[in-house]
PDB file of N, CA and C in Angstrom:
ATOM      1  N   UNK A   1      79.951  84.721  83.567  1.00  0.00           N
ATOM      2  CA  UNK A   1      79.585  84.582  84.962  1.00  0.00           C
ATOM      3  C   UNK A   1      80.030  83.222  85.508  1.00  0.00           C
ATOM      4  N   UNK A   2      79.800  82.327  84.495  1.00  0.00           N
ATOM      5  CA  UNK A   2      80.194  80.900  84.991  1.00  0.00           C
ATOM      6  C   UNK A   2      81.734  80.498  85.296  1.00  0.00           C
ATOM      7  N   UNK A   3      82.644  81.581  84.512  1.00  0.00           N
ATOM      8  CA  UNK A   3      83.584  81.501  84.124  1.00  0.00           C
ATOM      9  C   UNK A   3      84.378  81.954  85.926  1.00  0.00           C
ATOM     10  N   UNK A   4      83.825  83.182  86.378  1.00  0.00           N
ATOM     11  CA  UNK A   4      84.016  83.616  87.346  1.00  0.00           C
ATOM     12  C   UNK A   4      83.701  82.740  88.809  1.00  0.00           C
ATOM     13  N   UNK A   5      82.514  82.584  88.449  1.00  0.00           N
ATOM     14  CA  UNK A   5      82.076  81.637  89.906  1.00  0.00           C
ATOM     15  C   UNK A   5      82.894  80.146  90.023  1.00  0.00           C
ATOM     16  N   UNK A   6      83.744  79.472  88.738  1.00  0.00           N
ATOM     17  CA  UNK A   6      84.735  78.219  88.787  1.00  0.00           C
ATOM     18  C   UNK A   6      85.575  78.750  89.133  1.00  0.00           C
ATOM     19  N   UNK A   7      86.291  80.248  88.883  1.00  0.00           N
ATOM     20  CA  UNK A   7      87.997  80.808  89.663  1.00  0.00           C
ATOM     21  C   UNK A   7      87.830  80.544  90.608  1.00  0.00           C
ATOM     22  N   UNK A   8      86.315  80.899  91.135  1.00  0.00           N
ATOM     23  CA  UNK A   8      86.170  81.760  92.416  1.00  0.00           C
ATOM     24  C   UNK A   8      85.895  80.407  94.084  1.00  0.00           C
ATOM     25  N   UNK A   9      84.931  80.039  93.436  1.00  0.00           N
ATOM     26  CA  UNK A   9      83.922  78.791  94.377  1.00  0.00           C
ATOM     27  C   UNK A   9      84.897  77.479  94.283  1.00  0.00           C
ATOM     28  N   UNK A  10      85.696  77.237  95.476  1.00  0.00           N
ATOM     29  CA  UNK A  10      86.780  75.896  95.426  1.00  0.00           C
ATOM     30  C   UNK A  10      85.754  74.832  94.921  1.00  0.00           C
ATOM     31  N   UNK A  11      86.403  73.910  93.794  1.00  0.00           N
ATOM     32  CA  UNK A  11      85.449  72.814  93.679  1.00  0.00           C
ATOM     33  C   UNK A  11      83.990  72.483  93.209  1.00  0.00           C
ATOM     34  N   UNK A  12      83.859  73.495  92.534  1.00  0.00           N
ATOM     35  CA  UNK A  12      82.794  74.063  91.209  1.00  0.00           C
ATOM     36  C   UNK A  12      83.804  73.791  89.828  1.00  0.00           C
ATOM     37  N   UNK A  13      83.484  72.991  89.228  1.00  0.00           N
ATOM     38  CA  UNK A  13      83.648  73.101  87.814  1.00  0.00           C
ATOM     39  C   UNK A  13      82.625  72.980  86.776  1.00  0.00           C
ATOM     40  N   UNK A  14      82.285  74.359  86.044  1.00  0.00           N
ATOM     41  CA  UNK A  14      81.394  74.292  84.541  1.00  0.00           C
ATOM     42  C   UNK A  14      81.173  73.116  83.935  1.00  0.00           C
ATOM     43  N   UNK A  15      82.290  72.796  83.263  1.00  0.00           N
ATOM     44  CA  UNK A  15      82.365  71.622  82.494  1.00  0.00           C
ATOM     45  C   UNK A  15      82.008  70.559  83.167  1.00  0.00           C
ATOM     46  N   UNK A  16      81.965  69.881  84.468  1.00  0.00           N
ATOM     47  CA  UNK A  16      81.375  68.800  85.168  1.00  0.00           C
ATOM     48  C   UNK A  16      80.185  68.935  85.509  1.00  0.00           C
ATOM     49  N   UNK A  17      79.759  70.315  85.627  1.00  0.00           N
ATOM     50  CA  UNK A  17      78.395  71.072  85.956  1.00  0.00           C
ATOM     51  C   UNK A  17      77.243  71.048  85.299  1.00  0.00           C
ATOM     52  N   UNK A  18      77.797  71.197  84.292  1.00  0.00           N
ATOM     53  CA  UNK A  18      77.214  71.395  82.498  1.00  0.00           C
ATOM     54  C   UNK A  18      77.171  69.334  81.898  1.00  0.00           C
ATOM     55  N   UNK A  19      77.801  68.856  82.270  1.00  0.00           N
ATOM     56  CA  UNK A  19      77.614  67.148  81.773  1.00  0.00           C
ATOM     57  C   UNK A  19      77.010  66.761  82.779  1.00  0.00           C
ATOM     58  N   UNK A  20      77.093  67.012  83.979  1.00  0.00           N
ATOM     59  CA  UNK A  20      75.998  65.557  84.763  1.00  0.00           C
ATOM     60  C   UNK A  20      74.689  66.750  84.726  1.00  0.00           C
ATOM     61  N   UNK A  21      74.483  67.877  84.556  1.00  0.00           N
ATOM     62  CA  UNK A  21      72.877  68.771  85.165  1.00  0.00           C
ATOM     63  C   UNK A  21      72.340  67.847  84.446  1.00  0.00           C
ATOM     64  N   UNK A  22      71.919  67.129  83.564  1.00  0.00           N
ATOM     65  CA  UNK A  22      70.700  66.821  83.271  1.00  0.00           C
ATOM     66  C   UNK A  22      70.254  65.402  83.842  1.00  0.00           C
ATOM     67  N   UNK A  23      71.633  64.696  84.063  1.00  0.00           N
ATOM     68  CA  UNK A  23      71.299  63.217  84.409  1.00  0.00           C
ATOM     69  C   UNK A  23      71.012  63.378  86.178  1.00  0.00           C
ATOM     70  N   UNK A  24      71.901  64.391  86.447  1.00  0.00           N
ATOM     71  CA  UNK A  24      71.246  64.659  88.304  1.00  0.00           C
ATOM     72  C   UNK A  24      69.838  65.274  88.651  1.00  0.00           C
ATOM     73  N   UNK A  25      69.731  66.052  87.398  1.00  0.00           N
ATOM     74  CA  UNK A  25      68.325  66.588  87.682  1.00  0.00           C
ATOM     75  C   UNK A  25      68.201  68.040  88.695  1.00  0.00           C
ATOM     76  N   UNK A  26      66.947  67.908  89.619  1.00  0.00           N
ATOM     77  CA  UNK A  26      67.235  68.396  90.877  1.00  0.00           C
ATOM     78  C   UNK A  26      68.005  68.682  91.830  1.00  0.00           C
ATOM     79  N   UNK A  27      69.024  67.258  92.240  1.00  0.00           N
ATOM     80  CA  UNK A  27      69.873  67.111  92.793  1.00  0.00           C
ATOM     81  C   UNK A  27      70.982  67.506  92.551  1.00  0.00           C
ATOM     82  N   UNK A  28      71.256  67.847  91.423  1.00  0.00           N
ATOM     83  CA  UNK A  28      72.444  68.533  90.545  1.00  0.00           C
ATOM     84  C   UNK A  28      72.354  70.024  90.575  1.00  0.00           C
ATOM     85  N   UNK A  29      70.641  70.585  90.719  1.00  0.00           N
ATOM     86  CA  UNK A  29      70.496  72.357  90.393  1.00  0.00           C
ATOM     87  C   UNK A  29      70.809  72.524  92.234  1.00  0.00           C
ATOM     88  N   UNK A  30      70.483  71.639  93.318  1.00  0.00           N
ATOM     89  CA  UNK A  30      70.417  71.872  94.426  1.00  0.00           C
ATOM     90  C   UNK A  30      71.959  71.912  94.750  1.00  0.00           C
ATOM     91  N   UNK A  31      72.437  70.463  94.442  1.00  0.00           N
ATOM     92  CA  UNK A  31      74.062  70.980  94.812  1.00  0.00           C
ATOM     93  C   UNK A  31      74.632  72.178  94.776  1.00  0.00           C
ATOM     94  N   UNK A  32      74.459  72.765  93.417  1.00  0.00           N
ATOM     95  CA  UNK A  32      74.899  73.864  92.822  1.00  0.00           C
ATOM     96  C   UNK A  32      75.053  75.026  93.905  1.00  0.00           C
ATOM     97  N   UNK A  33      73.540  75.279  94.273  1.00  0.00           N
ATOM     98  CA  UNK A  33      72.628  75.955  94.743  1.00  0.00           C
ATOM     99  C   UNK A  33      74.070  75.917  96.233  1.00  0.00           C
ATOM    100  N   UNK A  34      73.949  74.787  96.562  1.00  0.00           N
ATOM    101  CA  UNK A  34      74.566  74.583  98.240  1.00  0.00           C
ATOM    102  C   UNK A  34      75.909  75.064  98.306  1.00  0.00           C
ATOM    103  N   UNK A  35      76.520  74.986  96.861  1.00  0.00           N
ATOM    104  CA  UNK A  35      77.839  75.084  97.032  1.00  0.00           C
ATOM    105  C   UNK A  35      78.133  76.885  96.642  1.00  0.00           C
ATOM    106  N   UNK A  36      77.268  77.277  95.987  1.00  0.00           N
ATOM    107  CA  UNK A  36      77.434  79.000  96.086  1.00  0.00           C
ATOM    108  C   UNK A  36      77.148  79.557  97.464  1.00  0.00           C
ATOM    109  N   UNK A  37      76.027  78.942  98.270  1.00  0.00           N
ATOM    110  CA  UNK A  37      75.910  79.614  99.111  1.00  0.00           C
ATOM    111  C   UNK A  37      76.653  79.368 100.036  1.00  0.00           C
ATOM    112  N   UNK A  38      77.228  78.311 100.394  1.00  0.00           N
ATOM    113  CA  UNK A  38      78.557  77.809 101.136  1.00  0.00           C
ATOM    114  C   UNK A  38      79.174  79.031 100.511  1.00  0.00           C
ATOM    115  N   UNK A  39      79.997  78.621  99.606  1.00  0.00           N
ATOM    116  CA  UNK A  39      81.501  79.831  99.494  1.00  0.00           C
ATOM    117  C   UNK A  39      80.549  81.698  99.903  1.00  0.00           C
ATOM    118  N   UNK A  40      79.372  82.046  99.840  1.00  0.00           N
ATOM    119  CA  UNK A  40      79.051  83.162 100.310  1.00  0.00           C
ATOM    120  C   UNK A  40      79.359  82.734 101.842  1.00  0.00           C
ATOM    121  N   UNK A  41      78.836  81.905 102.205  1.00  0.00           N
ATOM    122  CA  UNK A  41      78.893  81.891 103.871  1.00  0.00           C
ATOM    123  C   UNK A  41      80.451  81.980 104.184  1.00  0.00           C
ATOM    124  N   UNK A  42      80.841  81.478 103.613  1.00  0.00           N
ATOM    125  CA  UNK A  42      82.436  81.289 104.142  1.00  0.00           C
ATOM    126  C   UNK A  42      82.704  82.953 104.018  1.00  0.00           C
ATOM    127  N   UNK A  43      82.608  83.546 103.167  1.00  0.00           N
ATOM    128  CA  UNK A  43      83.053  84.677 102.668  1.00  0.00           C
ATOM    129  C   UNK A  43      82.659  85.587 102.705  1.00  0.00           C
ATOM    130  N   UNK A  44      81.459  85.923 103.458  1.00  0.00           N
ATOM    131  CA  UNK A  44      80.537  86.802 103.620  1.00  0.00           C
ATOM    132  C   UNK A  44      81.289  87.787 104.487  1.00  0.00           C
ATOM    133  N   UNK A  45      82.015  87.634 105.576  1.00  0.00           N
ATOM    134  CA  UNK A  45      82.585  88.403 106.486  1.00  0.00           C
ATOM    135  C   UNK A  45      83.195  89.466 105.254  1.00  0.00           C
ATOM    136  N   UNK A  46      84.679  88.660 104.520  1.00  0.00           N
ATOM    137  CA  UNK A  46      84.886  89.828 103.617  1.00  0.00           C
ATOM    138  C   UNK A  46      84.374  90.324 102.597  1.00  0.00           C
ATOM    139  N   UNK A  47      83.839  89.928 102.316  1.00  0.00           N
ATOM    140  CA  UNK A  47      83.084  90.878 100.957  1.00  0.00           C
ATOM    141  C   UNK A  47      82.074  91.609 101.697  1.00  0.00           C
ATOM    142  N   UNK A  48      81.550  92.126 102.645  1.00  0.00           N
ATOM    143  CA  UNK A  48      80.884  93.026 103.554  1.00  0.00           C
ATOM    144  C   UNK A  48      81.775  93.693 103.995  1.00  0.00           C
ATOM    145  N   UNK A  49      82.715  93.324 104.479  1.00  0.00           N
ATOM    146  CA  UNK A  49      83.813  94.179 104.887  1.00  0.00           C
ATOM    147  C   UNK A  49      84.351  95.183 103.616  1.00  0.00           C
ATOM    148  N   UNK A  50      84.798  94.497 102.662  1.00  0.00           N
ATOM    149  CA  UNK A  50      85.248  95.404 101.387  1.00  0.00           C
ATOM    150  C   UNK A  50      83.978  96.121 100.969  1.00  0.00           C
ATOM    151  N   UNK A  51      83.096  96.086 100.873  1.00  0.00           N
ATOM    152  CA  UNK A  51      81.653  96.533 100.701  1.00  0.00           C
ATOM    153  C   UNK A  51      81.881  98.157 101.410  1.00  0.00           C
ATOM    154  N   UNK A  52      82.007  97.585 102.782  1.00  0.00           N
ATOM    155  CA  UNK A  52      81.696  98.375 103.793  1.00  0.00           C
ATOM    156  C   UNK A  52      82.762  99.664 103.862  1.00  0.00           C
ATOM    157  N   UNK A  53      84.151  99.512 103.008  1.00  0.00           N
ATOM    158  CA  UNK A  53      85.514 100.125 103.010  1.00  0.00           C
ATOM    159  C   UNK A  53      84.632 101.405 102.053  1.00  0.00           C
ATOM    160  N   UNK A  54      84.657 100.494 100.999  1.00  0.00           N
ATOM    161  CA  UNK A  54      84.217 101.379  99.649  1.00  0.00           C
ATOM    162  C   UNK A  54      83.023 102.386 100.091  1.00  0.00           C
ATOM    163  N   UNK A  55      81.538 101.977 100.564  1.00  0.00           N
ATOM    164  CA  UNK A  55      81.018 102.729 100.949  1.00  0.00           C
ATOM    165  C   UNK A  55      81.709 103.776 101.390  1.00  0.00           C
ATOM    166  N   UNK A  56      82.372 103.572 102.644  1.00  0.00           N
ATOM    167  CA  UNK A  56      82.935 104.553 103.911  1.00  0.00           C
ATOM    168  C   UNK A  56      83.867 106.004 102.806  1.00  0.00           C
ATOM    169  N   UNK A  57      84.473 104.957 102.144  1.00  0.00           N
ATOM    170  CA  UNK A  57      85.676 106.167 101.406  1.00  0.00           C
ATOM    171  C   UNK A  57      84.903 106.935 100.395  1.00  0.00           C
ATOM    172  N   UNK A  58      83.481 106.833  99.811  1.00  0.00           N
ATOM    173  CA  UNK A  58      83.065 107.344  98.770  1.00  0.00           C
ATOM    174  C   UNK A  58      82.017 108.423  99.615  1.00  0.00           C
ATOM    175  N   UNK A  59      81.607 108.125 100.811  1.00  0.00           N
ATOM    176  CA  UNK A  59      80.864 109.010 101.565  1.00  0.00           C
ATOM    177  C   UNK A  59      81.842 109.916 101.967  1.00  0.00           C
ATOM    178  N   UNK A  60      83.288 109.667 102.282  1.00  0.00           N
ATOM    179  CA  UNK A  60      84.192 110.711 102.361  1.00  0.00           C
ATOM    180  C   UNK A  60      84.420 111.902 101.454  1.00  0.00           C
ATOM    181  N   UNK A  61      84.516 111.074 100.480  1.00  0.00           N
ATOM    182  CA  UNK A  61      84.654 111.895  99.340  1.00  0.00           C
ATOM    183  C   UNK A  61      83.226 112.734  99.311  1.00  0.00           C
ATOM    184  N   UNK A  62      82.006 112.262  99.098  1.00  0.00           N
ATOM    185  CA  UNK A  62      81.365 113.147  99.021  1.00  0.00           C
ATOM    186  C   UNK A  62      80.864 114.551  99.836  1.00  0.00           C
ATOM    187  N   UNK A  63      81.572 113.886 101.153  1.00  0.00           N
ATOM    188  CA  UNK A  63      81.247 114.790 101.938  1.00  0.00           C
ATOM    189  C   UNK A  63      82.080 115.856 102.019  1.00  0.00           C
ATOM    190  N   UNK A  64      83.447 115.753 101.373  1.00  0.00           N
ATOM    191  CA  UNK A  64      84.438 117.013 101.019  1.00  0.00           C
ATOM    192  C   UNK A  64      84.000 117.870  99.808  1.00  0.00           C
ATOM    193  N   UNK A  65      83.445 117.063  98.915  1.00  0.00           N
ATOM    194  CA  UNK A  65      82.868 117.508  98.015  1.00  0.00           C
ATOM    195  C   UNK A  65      81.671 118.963  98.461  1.00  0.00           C
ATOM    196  N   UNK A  66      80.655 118.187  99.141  1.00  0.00           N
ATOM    197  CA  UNK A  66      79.609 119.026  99.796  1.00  0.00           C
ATOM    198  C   UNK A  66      80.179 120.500 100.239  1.00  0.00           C
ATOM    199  N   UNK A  67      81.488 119.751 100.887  1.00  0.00           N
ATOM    200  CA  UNK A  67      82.367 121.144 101.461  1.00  0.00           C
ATOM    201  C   UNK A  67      82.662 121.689 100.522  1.00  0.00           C
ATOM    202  N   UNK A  68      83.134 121.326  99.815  1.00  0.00           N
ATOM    203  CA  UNK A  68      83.830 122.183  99.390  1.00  0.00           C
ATOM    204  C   UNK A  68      83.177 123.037  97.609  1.00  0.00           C
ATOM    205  N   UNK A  69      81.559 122.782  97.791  1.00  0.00           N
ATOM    206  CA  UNK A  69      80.792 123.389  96.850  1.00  0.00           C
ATOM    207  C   UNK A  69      80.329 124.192  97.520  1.00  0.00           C
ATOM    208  N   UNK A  70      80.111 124.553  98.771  1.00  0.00           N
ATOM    209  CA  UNK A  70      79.452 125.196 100.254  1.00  0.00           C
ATOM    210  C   UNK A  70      80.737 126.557 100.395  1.00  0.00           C
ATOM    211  N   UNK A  71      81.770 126.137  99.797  1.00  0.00           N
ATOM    212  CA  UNK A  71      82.706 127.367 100.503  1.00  0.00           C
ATOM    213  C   UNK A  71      82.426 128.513  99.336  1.00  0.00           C
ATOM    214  N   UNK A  72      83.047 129.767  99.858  1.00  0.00           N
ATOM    215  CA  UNK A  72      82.811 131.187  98.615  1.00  0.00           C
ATOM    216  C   UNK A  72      83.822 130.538  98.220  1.00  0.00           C
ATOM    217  N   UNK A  73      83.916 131.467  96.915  1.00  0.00           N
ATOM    218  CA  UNK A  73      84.346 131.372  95.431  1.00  0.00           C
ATOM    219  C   UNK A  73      85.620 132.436  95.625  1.00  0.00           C
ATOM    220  N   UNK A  74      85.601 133.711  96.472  1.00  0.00           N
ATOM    221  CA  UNK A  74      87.022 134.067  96.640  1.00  0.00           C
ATOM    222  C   UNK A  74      88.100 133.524  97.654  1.00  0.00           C
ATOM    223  N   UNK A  75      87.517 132.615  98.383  1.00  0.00           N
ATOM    224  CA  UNK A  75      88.457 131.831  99.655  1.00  0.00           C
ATOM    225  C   UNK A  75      88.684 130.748  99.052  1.00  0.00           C
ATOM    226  N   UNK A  76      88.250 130.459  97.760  1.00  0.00           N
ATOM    227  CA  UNK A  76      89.169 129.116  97.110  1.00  0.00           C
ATOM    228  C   UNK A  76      89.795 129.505  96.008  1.00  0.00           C
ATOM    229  N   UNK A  77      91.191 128.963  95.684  1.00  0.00           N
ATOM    230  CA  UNK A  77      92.779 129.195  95.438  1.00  0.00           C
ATOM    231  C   UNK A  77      92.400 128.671  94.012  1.00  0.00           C
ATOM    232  N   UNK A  78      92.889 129.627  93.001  1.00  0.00           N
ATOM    233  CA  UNK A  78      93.012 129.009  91.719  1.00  0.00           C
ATOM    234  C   UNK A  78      93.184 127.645  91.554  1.00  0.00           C
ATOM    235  N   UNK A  79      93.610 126.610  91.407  1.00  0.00           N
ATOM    236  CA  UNK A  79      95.142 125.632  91.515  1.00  0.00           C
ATOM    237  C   UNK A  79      94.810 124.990  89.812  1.00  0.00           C
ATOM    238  N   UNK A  80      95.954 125.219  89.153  1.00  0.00           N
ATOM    239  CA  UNK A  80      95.815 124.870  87.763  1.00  0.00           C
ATOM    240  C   UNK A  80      96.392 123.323  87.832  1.00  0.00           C
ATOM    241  N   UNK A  81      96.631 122.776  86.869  1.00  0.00           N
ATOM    242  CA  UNK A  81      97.531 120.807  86.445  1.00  0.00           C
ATOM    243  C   UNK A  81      98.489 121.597  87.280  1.00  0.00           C
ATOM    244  N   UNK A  82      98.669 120.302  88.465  1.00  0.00           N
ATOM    245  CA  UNK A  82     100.202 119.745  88.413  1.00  0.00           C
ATOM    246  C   UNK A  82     100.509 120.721  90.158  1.00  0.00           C
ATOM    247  N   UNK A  83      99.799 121.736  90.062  1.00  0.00           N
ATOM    248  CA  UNK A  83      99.792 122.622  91.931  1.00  0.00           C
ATOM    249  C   UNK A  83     100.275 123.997  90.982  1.00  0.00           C
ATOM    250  N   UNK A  84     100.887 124.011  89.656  1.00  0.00           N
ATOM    251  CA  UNK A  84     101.485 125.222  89.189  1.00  0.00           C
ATOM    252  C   UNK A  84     100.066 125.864  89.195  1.00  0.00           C
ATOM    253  N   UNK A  85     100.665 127.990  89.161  1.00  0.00           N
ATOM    254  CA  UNK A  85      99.642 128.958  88.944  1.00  0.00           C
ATOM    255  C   UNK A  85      99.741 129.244  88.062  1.00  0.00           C
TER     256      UNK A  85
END
């Protein structure tokens, strides 16, 4: 996780994170604290947005799905691998 949030969060590094936490104390868990939620704020627009994609396309899908468990069984077409019969 830590590994991810240093790719991710400009100007977060573990290893500097991990040597001063104990001598900063508080002030060191709070930084922390300021600088994740900064890069969420910055970033919040897209990752809600991509959020919001995925939702949209998986409700699609399900909703063809719905359809298409709802239709009879002789008005739907064999279709074997590949479109061959």
């Amino acid at each position: 996780m830590c590994a991810a949030i240093e790719s991710v969060v400009s100007g977060f590094s573990v290893n500097s994170c991990q040597a001063s936490f104990c001598s900063y104390g508080y002030e060191g868990y709070e930084e922390f604290i300021g600088t994740v939620v900064g890069w969420m704020k910055t970033n919040g627009i897209i990752v809600g947005g991509i959020v919001a994609v995925v939702v949209l396309v998986q409700s699609i899908l399900i909703a063809n799905l719905w359809s298409l468990s709802k239709k009879d069984d002789s008005k739907v077409q064999d279709v074997q691998m590949y479109g061959r019969r």
